[in-house]
C-alpha atoms as a PDB file:
ATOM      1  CA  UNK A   1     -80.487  59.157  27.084  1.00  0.00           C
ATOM      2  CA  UNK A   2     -77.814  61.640  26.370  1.00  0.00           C
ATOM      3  CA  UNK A   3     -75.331  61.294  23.867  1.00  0.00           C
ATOM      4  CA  UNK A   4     -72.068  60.661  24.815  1.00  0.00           C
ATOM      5  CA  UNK A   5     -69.655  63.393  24.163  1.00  0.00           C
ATOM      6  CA  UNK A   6     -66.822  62.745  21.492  1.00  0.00           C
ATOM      7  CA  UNK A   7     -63.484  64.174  20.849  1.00  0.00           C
ATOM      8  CA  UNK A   8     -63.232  66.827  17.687  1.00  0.00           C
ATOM      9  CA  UNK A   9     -61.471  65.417  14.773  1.00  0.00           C
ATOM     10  CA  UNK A  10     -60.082  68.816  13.889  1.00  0.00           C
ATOM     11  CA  UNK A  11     -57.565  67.686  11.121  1.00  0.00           C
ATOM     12  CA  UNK A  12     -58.414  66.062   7.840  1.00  0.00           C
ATOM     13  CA  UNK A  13     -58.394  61.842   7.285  1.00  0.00           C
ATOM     14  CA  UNK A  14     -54.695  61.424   6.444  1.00  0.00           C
ATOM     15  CA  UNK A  15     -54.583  57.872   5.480  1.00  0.00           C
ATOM     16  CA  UNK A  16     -57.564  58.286   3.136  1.00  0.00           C
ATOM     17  CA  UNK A  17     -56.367  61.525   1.793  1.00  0.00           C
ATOM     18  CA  UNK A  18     -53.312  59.576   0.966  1.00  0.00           C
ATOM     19  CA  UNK A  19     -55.216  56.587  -0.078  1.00  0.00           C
ATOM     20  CA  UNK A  20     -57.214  58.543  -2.049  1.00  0.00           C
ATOM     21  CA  UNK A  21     -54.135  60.859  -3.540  1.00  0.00           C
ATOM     22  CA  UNK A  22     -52.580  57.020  -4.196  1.00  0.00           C
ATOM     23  CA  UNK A  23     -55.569  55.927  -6.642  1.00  0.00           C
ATOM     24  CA  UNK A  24     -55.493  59.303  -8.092  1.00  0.00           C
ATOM     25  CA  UNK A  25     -52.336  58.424  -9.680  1.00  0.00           C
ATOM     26  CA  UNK A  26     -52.792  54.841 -10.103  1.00  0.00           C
ATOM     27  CA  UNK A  27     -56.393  55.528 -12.431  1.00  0.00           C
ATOM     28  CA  UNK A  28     -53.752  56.821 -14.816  1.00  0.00           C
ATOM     29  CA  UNK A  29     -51.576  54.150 -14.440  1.00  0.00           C
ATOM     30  CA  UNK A  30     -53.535  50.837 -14.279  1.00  0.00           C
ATOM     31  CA  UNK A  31     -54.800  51.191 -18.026  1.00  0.00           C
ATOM     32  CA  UNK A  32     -50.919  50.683 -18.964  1.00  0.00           C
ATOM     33  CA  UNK A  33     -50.410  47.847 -16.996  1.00  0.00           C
ATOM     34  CA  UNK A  34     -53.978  46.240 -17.810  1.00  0.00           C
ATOM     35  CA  UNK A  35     -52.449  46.315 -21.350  1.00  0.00           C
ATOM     36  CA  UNK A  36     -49.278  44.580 -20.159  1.00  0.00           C
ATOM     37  CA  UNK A  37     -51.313  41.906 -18.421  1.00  0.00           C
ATOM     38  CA  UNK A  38     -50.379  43.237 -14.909  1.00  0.00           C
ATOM     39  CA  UNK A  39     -52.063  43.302 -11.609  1.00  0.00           C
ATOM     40  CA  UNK A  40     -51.083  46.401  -9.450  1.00  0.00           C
ATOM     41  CA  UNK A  41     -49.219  43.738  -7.223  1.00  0.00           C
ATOM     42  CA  UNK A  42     -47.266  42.000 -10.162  1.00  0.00           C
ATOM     43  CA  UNK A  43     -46.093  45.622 -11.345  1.00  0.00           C
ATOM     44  CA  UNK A  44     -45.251  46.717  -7.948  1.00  0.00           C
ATOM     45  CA  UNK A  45     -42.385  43.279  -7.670  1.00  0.00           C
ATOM     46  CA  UNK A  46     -41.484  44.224 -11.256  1.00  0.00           C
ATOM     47  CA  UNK A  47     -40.752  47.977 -10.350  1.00  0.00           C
ATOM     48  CA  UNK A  48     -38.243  46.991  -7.641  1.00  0.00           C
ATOM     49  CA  UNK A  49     -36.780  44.235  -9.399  1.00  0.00           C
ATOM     50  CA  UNK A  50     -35.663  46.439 -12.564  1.00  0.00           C
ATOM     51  CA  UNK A  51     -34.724  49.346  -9.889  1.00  0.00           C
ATOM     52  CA  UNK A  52     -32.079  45.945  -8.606  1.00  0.00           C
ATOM     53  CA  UNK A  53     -31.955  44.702 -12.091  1.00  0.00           C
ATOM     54  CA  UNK A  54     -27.697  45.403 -11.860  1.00  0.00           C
ATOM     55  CA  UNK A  55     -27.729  43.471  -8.388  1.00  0.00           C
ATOM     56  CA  UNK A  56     -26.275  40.034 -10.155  1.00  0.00           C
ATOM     57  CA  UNK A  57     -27.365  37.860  -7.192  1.00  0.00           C
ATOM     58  CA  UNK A  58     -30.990  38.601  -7.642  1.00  0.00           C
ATOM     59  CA  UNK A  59     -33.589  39.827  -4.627  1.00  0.00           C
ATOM     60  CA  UNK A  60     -34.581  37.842  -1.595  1.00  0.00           C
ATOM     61  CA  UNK A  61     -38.130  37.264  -1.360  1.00  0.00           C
ATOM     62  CA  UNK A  62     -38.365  38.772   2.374  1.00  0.00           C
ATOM     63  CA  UNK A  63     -36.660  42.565   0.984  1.00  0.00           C
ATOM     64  CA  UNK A  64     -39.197  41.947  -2.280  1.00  0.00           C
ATOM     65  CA  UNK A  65     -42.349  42.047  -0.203  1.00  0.00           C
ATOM     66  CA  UNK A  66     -41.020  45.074   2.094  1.00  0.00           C
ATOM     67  CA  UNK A  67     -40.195  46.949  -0.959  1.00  0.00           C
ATOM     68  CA  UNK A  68     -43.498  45.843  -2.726  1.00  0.00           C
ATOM     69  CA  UNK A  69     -45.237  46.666   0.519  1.00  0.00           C
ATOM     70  CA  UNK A  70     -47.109  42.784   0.179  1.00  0.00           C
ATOM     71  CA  UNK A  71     -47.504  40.477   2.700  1.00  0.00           C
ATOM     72  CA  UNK A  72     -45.303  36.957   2.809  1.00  0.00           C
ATOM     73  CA  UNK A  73     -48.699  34.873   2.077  1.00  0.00           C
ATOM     74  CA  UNK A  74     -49.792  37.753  -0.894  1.00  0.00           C
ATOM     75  CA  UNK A  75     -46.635  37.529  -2.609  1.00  0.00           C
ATOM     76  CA  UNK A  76     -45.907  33.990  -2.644  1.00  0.00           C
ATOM     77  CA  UNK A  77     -49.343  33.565  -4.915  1.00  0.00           C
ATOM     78  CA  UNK A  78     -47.968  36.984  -7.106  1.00  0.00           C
ATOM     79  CA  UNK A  79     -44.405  35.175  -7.529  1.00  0.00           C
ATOM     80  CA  UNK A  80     -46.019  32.216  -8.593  1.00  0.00           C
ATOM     81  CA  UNK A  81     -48.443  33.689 -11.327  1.00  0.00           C
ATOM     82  CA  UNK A  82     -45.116  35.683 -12.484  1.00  0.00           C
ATOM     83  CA  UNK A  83     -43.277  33.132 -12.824  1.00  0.00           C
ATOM     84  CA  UNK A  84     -45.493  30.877 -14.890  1.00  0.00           C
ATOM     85  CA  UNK A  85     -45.763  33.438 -16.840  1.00  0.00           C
ATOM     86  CA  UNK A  86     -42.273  34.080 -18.025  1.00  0.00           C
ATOM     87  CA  UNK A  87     -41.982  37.106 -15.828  1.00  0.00           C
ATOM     88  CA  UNK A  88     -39.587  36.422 -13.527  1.00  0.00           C
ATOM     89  CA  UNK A  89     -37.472  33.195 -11.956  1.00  0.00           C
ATOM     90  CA  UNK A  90     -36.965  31.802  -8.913  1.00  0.00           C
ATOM     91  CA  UNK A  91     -33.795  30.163  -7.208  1.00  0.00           C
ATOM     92  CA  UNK A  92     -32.225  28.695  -4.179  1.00  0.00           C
ATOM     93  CA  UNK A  93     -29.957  31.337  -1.970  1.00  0.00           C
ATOM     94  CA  UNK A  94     -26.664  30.267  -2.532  1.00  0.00           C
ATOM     95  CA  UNK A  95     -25.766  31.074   0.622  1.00  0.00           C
ATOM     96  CA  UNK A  96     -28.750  29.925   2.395  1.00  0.00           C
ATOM     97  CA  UNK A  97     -31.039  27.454   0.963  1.00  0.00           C
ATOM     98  CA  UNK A  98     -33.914  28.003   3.205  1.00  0.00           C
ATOM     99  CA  UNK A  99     -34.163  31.223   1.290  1.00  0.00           C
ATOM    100  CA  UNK A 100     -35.664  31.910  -2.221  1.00  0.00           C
ATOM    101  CA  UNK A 101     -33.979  34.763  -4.296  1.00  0.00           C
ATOM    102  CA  UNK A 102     -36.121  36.426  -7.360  1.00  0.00           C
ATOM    103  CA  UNK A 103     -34.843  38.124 -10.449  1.00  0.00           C
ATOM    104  CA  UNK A 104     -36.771  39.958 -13.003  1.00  0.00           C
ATOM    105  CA  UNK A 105     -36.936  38.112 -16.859  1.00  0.00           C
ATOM    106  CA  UNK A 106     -36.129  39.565 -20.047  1.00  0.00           C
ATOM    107  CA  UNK A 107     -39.443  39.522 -20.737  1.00  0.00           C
ATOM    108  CA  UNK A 108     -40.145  41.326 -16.879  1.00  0.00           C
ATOM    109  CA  UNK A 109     -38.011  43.715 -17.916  1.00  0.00           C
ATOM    110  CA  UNK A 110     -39.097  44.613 -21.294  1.00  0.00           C
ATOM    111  CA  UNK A 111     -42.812  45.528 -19.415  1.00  0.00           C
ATOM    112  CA  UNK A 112     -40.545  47.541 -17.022  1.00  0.00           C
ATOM    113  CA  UNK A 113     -38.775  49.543 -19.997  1.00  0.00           C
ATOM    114  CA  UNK A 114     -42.421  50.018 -21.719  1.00  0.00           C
ATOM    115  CA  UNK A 115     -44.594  51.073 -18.522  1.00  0.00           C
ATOM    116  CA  UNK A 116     -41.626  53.232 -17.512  1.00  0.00           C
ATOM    117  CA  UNK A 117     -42.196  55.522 -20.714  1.00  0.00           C
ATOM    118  CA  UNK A 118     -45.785  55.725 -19.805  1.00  0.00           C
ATOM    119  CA  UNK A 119     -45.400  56.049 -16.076  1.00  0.00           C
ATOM    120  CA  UNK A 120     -42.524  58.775 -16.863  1.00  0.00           C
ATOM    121  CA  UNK A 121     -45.041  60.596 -18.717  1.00  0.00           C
ATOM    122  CA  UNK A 122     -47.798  61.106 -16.276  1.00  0.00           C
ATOM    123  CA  UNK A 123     -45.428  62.215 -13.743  1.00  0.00           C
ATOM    124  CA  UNK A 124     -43.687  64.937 -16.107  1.00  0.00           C
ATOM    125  CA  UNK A 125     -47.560  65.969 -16.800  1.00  0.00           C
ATOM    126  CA  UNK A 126     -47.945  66.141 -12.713  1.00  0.00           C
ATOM    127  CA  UNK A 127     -44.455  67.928 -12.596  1.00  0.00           C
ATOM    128  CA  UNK A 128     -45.622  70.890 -15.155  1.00  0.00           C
ATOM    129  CA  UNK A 129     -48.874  71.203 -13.114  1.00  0.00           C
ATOM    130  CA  UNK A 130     -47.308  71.219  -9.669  1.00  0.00           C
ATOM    131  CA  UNK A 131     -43.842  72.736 -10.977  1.00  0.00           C
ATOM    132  CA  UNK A 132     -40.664  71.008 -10.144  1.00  0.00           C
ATOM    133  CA  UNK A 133     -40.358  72.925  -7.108  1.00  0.00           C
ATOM    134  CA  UNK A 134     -44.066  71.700  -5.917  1.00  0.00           C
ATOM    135  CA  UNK A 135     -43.297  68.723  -7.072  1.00  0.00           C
ATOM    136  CA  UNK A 136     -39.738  68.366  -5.383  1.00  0.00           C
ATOM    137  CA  UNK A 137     -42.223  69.642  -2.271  1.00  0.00           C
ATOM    138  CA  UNK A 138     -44.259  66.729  -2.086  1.00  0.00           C
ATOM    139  CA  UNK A 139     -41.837  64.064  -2.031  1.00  0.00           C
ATOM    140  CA  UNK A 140     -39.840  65.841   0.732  1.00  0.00           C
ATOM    141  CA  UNK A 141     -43.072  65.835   2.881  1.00  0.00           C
ATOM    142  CA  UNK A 142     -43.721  62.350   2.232  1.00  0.00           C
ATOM    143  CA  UNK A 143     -40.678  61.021   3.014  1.00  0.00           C
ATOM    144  CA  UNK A 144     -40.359  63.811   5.770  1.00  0.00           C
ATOM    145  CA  UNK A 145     -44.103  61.825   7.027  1.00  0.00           C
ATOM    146  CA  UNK A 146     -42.879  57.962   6.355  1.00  0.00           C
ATOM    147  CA  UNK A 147     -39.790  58.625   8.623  1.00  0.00           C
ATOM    148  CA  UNK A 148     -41.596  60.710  11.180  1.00  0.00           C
ATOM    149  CA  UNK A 149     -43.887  57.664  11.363  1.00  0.00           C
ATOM    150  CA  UNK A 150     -41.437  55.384  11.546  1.00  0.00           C
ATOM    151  CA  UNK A 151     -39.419  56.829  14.046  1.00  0.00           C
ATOM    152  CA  UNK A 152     -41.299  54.724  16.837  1.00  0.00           C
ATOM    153  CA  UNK A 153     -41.996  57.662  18.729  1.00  0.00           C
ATOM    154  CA  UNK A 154     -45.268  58.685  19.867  1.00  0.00           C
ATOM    155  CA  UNK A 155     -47.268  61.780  20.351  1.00  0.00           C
ATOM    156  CA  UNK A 156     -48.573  62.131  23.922  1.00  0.00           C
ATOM    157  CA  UNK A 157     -51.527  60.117  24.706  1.00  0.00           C
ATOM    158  CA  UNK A 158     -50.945  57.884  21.797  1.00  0.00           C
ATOM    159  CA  UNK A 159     -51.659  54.099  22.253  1.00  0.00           C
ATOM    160  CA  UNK A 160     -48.638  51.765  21.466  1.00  0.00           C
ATOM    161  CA  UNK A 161     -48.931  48.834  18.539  1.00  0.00           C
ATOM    162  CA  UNK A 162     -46.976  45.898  19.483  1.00  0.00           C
ATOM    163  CA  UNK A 163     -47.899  42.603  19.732  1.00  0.00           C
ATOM    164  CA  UNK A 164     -47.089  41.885  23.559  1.00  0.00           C
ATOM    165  CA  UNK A 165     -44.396  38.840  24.492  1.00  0.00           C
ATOM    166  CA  UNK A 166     -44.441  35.518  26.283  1.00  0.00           C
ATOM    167  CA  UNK A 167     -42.427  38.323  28.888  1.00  0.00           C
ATOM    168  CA  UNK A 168     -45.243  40.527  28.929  1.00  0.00           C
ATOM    169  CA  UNK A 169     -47.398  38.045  30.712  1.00  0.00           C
END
């Protein structure tokens, strides 16, 4: 029985180089927010909800989770444990009840302000080792990768993801 002959894989793993680059950086963050009480989840809602702190309507709970990059189901559970514990509040869209708008505490945002300095930190330390040139580097190829990605094109012989339609059938 002969082996059946597989394609190279001539490049490195890209997601779990990334994965692995992404808890790099969060082993020297999750201390901080262990000491806050945080789960990784919790501080990811908190981060975008102090970056929209000034937006006076609050966020909707569908932009939260694509921002938080949490599924509907995930965040519903993280919402709820934040908001029995004083971190954030929940209300009815004025302009659409059917929809559930979030805003971030006093108390949410005081962990914001205090894992900022900390978070800050770390990434000055990664700037002087990397240089702000490096450093200015690797963002641009990130976000040069997430909209590349994103883009919906394919490279030849690349299989679509969709989920298929009743008009597919």
């Amino acid at each position: 029985m002969s082996a059946t002959p597989r394609a190279p894989l001539v490049h490195r793993n890209l997601p779990r180089l990334l994965l692995q680059a992404r808890e790099s950086v969060m082993a020297h963050t999750r201390p901080s927010l262990r000491e806050q009480g945080l789960s990784d989840q919790q501080w990811r809602v908190l981060r975008v909800l102090g970056e929209h702190a000034d937006e006076p309507g609050g966020m909707e709970t569908g932009r939260i989770a694509r921002e938080a990059f949490l599924l509907g189901p995930s965040l519903t559970g993280v919402l709820s444990r934040m908001e029995r514990d004083g971190l954030i509040s929940r209300s009815r869209c004025p302009d659409d009840a059917r929809r559930t708008v979030v805003r971030a505490t006093a108390e949410g945002l005081q962990k914001v302000q205090t894992l900022a300095t900390t978070i800050e930190a770390h990434y000055s330390w990664v700037e002087s080792r990397l240089g702000k040139a490096g450093l200015r580097q690797l963002y641009a190829l990130l976000d040069e990768l997430i909209e590349l990605e994103q883009t919906g094109q394919r490279p030849p012989g690349a299989v679509e993801n969709r989920t298929p339609t009743p008009t597919d059938a």
